[in-house]
N, C-alpha and C. Protein backbone atom coordinates (compact mmCIF):
# COMPACT_ATOMS: atom_id res chain seq x y z
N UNK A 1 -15.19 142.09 -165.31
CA UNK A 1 -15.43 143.48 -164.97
C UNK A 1 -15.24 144.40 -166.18
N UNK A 2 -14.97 143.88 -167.34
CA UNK A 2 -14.40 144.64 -168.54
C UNK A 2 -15.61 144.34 -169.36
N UNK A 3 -17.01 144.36 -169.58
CA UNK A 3 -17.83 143.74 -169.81
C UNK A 3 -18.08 144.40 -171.78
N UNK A 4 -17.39 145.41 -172.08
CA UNK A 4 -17.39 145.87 -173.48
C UNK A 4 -16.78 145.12 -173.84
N UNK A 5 -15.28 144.58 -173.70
CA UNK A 5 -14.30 144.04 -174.27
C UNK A 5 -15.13 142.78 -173.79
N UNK A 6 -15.37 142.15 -173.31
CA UNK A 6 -15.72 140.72 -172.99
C UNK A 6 -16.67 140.90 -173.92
N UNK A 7 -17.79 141.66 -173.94
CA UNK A 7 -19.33 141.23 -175.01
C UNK A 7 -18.49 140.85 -176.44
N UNK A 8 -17.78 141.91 -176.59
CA UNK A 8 -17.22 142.36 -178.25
C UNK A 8 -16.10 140.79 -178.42
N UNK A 9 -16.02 140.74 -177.57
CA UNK A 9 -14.82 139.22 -178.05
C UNK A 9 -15.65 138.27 -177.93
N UNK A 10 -16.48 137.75 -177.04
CA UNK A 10 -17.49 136.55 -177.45
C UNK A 10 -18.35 137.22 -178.40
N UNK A 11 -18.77 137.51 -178.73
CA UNK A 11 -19.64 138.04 -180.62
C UNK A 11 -18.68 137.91 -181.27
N UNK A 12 -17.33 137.71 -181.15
CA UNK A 12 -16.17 137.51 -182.25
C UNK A 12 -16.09 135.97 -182.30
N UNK A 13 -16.32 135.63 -181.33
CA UNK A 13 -15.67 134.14 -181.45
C UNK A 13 -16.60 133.16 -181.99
N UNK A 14 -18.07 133.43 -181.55
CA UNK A 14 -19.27 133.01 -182.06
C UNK A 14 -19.53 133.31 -183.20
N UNK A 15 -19.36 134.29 -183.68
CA UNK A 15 -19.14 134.57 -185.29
C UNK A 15 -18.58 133.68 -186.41
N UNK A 16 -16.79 133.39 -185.47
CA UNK A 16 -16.21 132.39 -186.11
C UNK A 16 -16.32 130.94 -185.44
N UNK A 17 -17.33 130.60 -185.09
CA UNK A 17 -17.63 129.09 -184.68
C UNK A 17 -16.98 129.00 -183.54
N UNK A 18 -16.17 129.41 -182.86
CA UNK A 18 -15.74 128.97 -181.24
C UNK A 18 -16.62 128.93 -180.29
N UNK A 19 -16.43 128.07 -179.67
CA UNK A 19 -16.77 127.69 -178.25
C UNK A 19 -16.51 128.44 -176.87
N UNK A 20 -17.46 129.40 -175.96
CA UNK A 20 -17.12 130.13 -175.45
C UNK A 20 -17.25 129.81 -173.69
N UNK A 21 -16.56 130.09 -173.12
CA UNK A 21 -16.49 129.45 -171.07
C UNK A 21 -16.39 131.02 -170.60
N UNK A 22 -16.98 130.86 -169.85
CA UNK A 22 -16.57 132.08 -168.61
C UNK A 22 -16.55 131.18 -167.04
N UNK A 23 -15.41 131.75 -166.37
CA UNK A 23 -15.38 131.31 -165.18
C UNK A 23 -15.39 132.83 -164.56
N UNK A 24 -16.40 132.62 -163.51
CA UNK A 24 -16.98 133.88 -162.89
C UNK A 24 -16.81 133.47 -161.24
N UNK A 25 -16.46 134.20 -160.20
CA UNK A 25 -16.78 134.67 -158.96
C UNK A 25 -18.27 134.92 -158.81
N UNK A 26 -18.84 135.36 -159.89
CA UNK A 26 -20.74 135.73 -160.08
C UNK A 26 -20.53 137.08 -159.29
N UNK A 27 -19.78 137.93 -158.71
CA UNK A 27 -19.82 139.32 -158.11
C UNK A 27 -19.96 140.61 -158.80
N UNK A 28 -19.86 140.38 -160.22
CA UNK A 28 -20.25 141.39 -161.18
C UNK A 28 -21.66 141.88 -160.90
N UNK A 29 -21.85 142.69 -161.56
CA UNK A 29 -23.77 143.39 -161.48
C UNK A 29 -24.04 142.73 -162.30
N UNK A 30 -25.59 142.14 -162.00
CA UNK A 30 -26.22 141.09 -162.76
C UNK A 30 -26.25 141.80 -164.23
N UNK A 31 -26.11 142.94 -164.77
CA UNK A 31 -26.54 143.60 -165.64
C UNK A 31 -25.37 142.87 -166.65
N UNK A 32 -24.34 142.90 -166.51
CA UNK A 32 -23.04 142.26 -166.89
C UNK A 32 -23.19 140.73 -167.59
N UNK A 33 -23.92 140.08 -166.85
CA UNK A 33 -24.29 138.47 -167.26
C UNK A 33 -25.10 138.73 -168.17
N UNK A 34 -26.21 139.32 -167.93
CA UNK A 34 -27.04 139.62 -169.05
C UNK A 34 -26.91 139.59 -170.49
N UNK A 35 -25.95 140.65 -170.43
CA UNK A 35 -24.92 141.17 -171.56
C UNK A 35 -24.21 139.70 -172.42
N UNK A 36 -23.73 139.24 -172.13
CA UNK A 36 -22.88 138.53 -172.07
C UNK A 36 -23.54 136.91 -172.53
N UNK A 37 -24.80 136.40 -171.63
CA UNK A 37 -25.32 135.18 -171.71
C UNK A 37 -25.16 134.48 -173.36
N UNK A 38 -25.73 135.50 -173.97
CA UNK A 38 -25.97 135.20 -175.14
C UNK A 38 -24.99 134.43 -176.10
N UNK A 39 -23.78 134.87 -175.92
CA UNK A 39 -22.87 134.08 -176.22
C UNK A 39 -22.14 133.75 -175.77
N UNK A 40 -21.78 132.83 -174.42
CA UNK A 40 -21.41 131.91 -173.81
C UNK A 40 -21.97 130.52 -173.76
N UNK A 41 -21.21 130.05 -174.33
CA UNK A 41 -21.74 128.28 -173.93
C UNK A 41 -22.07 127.27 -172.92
N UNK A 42 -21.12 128.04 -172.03
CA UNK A 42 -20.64 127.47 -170.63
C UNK A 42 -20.33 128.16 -169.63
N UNK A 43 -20.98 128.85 -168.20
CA UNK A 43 -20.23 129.59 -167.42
C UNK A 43 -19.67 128.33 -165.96
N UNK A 44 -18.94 128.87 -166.04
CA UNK A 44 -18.08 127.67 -164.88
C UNK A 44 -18.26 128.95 -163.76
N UNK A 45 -18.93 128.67 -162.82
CA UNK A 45 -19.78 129.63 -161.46
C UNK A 45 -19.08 129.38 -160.07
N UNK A 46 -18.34 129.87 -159.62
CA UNK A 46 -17.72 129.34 -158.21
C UNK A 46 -18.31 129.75 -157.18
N UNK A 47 -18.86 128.76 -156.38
CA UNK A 47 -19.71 129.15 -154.96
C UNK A 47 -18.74 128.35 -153.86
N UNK A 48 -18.59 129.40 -152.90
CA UNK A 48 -17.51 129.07 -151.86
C UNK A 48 -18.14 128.78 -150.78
N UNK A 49 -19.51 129.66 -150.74
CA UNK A 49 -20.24 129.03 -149.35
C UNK A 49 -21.42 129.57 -149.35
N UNK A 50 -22.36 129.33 -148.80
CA UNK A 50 -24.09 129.79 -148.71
C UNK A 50 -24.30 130.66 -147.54
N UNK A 51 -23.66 130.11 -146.74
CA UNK A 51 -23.21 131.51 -145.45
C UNK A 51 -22.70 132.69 -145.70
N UNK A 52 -23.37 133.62 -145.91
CA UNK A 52 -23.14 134.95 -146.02
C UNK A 52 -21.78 135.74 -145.23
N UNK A 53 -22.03 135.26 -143.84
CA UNK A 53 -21.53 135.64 -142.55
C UNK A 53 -19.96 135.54 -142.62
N UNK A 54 -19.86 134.19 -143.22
CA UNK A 54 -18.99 133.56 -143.24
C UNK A 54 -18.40 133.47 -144.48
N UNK A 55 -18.64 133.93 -145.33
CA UNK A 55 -18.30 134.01 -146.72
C UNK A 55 -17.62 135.39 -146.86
N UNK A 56 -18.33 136.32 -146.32
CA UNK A 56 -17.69 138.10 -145.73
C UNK A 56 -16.34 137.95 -145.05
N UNK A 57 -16.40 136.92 -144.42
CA UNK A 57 -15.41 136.92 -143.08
C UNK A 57 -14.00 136.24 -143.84
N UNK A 58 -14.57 135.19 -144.86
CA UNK A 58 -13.09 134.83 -145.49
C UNK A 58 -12.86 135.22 -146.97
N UNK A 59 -13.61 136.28 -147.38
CA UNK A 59 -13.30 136.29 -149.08
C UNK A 59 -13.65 138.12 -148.92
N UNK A 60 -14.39 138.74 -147.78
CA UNK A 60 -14.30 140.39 -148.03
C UNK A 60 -15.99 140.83 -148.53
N UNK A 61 -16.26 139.40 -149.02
CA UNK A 61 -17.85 140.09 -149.31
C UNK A 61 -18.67 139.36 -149.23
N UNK A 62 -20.08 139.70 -148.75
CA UNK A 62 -21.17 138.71 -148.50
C UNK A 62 -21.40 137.92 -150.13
N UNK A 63 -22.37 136.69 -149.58
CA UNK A 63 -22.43 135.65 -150.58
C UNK A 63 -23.85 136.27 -150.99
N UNK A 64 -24.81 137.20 -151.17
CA UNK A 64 -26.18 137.26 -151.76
C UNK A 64 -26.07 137.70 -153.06
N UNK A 65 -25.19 138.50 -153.77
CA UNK A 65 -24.85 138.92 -154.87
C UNK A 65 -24.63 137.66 -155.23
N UNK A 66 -23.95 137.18 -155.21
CA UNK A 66 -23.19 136.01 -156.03
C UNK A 66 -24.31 134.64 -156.25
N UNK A 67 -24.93 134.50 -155.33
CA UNK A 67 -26.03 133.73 -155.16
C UNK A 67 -27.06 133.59 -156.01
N UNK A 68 -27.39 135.23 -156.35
CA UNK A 68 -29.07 136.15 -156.76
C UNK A 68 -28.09 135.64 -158.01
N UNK A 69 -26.99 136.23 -158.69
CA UNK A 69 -26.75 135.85 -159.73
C UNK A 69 -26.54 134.65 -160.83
N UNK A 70 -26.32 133.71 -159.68
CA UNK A 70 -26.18 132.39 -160.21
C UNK A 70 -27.17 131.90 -160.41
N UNK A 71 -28.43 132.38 -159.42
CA UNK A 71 -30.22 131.68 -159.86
C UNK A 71 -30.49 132.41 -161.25
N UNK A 72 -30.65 133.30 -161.36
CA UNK A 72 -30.61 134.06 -162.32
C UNK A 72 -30.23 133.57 -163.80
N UNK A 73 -28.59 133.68 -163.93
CA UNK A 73 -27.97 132.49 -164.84
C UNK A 73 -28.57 131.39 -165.14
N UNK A 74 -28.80 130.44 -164.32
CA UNK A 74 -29.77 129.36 -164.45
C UNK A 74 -30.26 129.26 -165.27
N UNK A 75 -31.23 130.34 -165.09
CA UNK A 75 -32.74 130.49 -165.79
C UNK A 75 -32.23 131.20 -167.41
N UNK A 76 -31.22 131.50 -167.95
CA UNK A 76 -30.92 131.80 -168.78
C UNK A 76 -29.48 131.33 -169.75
N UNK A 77 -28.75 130.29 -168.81
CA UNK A 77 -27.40 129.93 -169.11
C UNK A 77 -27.83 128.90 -170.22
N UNK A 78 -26.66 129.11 -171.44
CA UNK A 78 -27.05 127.65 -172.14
C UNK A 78 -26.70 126.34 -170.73
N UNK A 79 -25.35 126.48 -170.39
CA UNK A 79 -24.64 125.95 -169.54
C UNK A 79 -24.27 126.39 -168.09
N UNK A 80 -24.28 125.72 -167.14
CA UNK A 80 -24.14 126.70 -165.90
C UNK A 80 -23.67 125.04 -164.91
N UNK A 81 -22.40 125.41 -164.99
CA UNK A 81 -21.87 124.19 -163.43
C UNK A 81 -21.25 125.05 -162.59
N UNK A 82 -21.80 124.81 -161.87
CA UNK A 82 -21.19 125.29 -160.00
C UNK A 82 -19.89 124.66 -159.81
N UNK A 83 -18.79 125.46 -159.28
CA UNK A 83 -17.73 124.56 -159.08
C UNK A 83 -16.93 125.25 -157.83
N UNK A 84 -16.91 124.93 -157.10
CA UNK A 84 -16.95 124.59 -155.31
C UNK A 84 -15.22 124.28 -155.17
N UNK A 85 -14.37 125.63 -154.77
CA UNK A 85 -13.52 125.38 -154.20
C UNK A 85 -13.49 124.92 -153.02
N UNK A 86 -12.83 123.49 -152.68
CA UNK A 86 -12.99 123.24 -151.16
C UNK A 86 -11.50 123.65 -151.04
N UNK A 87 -11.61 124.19 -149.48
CA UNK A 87 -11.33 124.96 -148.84
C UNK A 87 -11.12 124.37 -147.29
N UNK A 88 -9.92 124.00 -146.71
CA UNK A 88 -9.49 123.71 -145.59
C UNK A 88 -9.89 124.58 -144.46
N UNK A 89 -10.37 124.40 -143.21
CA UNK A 89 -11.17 125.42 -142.04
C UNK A 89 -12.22 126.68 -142.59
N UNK A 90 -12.90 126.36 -144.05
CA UNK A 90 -13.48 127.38 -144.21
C UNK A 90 -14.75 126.32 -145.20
N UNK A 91 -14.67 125.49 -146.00
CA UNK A 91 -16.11 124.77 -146.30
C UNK A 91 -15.63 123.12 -146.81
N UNK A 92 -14.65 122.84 -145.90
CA UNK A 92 -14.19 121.45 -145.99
C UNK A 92 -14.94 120.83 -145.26
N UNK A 93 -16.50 120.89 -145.11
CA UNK A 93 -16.99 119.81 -143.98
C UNK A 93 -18.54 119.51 -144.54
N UNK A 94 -19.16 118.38 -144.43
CA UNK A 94 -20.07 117.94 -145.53
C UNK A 94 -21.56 118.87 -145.18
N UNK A 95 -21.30 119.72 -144.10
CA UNK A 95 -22.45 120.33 -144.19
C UNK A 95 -22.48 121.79 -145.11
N UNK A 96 -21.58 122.03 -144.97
CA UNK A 96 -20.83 123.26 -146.02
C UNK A 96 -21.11 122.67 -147.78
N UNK A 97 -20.57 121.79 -147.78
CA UNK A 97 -21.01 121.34 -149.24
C UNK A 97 -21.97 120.80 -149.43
N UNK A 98 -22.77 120.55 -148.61
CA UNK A 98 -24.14 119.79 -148.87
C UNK A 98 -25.49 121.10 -149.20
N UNK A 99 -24.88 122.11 -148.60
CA UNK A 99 -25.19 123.21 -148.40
C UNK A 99 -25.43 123.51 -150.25
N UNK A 100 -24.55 123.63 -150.15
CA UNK A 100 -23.96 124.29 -151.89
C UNK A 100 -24.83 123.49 -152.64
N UNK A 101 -24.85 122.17 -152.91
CA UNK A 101 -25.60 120.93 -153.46
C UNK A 101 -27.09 121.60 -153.54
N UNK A 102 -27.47 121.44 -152.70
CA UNK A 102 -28.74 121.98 -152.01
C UNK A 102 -28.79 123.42 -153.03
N UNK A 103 -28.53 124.59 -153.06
CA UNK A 103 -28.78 125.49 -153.53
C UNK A 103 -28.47 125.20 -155.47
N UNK A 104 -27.76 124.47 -155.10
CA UNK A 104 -27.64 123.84 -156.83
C UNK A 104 -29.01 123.14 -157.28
N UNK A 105 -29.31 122.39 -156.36
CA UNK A 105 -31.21 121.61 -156.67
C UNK A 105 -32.12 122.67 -157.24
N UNK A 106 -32.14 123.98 -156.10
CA UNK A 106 -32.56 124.58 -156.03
C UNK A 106 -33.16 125.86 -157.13
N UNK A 107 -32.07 125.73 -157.41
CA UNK A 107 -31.93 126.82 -158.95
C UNK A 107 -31.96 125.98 -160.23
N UNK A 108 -31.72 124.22 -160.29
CA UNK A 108 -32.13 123.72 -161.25
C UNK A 108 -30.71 123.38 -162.06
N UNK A 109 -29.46 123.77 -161.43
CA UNK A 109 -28.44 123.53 -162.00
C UNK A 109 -27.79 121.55 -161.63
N UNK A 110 -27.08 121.09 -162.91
CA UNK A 110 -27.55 119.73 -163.15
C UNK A 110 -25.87 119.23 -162.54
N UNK A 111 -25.36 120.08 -162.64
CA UNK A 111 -23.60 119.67 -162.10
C UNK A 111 -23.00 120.57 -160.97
N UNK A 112 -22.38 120.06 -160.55
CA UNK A 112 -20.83 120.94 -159.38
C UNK A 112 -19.88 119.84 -159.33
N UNK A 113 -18.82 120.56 -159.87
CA UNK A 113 -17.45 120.58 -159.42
C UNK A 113 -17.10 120.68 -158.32
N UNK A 114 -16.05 119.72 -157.58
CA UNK A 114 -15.51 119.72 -156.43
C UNK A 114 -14.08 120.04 -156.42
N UNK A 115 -12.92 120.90 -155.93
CA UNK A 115 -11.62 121.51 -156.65
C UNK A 115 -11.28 121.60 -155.26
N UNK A 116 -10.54 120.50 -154.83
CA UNK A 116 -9.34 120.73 -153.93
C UNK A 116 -8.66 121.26 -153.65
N UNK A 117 -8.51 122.30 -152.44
CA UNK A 117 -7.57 123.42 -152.08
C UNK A 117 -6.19 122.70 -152.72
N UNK A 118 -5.18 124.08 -153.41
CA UNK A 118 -4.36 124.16 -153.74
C UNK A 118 -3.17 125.03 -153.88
N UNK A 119 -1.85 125.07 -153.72
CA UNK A 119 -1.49 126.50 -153.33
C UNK A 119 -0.81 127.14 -154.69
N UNK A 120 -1.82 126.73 -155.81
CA UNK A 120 -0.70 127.71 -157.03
C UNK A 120 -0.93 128.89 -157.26
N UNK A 121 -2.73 129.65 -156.53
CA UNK A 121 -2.75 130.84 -156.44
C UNK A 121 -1.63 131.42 -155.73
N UNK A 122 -0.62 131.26 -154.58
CA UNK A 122 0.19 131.84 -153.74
C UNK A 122 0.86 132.98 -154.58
N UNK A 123 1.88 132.22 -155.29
CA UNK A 123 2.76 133.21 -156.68
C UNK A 123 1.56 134.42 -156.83
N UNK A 124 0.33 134.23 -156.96
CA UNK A 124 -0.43 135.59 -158.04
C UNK A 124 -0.70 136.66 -156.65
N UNK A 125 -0.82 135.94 -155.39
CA UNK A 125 -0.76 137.02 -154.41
C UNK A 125 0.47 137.91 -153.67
N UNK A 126 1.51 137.18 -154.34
CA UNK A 126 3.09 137.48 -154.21
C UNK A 126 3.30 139.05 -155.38
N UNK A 127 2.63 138.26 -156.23
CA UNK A 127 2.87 139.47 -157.18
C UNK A 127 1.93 140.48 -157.06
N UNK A 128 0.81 140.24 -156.49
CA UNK A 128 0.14 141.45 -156.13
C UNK A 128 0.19 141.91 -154.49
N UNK A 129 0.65 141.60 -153.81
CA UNK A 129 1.70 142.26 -152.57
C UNK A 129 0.32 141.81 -151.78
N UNK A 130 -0.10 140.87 -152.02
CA UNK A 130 -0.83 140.71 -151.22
C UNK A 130 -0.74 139.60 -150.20
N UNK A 131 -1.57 139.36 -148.74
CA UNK A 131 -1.17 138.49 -148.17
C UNK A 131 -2.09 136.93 -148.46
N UNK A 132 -1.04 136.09 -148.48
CA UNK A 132 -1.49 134.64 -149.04
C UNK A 132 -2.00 133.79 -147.70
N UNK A 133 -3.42 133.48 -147.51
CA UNK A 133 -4.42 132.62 -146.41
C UNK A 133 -3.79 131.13 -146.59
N UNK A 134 -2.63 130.76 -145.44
CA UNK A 134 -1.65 129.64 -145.38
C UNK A 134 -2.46 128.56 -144.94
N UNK A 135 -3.18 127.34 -145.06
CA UNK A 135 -3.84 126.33 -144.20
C UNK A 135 -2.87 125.32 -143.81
N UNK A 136 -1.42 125.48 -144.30
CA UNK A 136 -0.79 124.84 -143.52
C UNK A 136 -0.69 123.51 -144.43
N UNK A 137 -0.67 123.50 -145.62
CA UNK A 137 -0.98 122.23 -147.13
C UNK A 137 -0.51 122.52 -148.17
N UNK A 138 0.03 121.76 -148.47
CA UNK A 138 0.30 122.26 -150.44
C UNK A 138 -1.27 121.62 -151.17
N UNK A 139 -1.62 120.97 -150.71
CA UNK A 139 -2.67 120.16 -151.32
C UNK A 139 -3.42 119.92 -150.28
N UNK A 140 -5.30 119.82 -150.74
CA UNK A 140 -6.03 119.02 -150.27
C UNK A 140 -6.14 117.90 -150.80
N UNK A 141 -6.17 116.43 -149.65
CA UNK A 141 -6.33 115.27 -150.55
C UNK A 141 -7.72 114.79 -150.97
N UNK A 142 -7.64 114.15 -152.42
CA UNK A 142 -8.67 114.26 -152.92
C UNK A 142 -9.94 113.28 -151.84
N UNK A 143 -9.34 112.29 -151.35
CA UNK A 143 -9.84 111.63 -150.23
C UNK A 143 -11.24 112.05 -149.30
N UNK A 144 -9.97 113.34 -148.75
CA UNK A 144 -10.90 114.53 -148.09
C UNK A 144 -12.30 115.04 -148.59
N UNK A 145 -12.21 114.98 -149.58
CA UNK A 145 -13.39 115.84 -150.37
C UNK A 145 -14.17 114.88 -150.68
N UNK A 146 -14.03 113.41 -150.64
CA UNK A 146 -14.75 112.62 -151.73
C UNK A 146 -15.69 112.33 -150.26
N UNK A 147 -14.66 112.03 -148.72
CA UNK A 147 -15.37 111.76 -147.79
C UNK A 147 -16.38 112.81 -147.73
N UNK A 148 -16.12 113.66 -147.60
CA UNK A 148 -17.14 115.02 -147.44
C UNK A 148 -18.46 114.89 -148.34
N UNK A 149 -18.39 114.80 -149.63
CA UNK A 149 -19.79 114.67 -149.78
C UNK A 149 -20.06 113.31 -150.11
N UNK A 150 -19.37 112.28 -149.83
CA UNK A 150 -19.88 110.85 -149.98
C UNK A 150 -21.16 110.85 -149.20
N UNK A 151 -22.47 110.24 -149.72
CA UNK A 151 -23.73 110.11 -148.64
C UNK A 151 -24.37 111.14 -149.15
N UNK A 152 -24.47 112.14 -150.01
CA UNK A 152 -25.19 113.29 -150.40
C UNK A 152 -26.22 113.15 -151.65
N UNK A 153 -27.85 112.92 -150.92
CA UNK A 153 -28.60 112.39 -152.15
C UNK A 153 -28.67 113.27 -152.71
N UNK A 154 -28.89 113.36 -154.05
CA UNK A 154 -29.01 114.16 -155.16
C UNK A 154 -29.26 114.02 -156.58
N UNK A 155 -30.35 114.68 -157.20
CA UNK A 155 -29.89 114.30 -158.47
C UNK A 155 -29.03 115.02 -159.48
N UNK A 156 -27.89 116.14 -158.83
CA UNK A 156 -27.22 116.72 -159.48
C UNK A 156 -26.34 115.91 -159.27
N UNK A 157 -25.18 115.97 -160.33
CA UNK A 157 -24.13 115.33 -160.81
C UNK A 157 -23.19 115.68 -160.19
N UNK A 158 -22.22 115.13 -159.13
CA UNK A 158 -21.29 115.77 -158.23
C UNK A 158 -20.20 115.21 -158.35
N UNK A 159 -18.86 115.80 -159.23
CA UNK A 159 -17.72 115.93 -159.89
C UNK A 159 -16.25 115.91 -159.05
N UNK A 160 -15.82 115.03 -158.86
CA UNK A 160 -14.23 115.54 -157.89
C UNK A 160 -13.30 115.88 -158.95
N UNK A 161 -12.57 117.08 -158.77
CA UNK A 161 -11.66 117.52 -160.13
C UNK A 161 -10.23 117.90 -159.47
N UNK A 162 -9.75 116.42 -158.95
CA UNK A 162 -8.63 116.58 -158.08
C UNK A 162 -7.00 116.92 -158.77
């Protein structure tokens, strides 16, 4: 969201030969990526769900922004992997991620990450007084996730990063 200070520090780092990642929500204004593409190497893209409805209902905002932006990226990212928090009662079930897969074909992106619910965000919502979404786990097992999209043809590359 700081998109001056972000342009001006990747043109710094690329300058001096570093290697540059962004991990994005994709909810910024596409105008922002734009900015930015040019010197990034790698954006690490988190898609939580393709359901709009339902994406509003557990994160506060519809999924079409985030979506429009990631096709977008695509078509302009040196690098672009999707990486898919799974998520206990909210896209832990293989039609939910098959879902995601599917829109990954779609836009031409060659990888997704699979990232097992975990509770070390809790602490950062403690400190911001905010309330922490309990599923009742310290961990998803990696098990869980592997069953979930085990059986999913594809020719994108599908990653468990347990």
């Amino acid at each position: 969201m700081q998109v001056d200070f972000l342009e001006e520090t990747l043109k710094l780092c690329k300058e001096n030969g570093l290697n540059t990642a962004i991990e994005t929500c994709g909810y910024a204004p596409w105008e922002n990526y734009e900015r930015i593409a040019p010197f990034v190497d790698v954006f690490l893209f988190d898609i939580k769900s393709t359901d709009s409805a339902k994406h509003k209902e557990y994160t506060g905002a519809p999924c079409e922004r985030i979506m429009e932006n990631c096709a977008k990226l695509a078509k302009i990212a040196k690098r672009l992997v999707i990486r898919v928090p799974v998520i206990p009662e909210f896209n832990c079930d293989r039609e939910s991620l098959t879902n995601i897969v599917r829109f990954a074909e779609s836009i031409g992106v060659q990888e997704v990450n699979f990232l097992p619910y975990h509770r070390m965000a809790a602490s950062k919502y403690e400190f911001l007084g905010r309330e922490y979404w309990d599923p009742g786990m310290d961990r998803l097992e990696d098990s869980v996730v592997e069953e979930c999209i085990s059986g999913i043809e594809t020719p994108v590359q599908l990653k468990l990063h347990g």
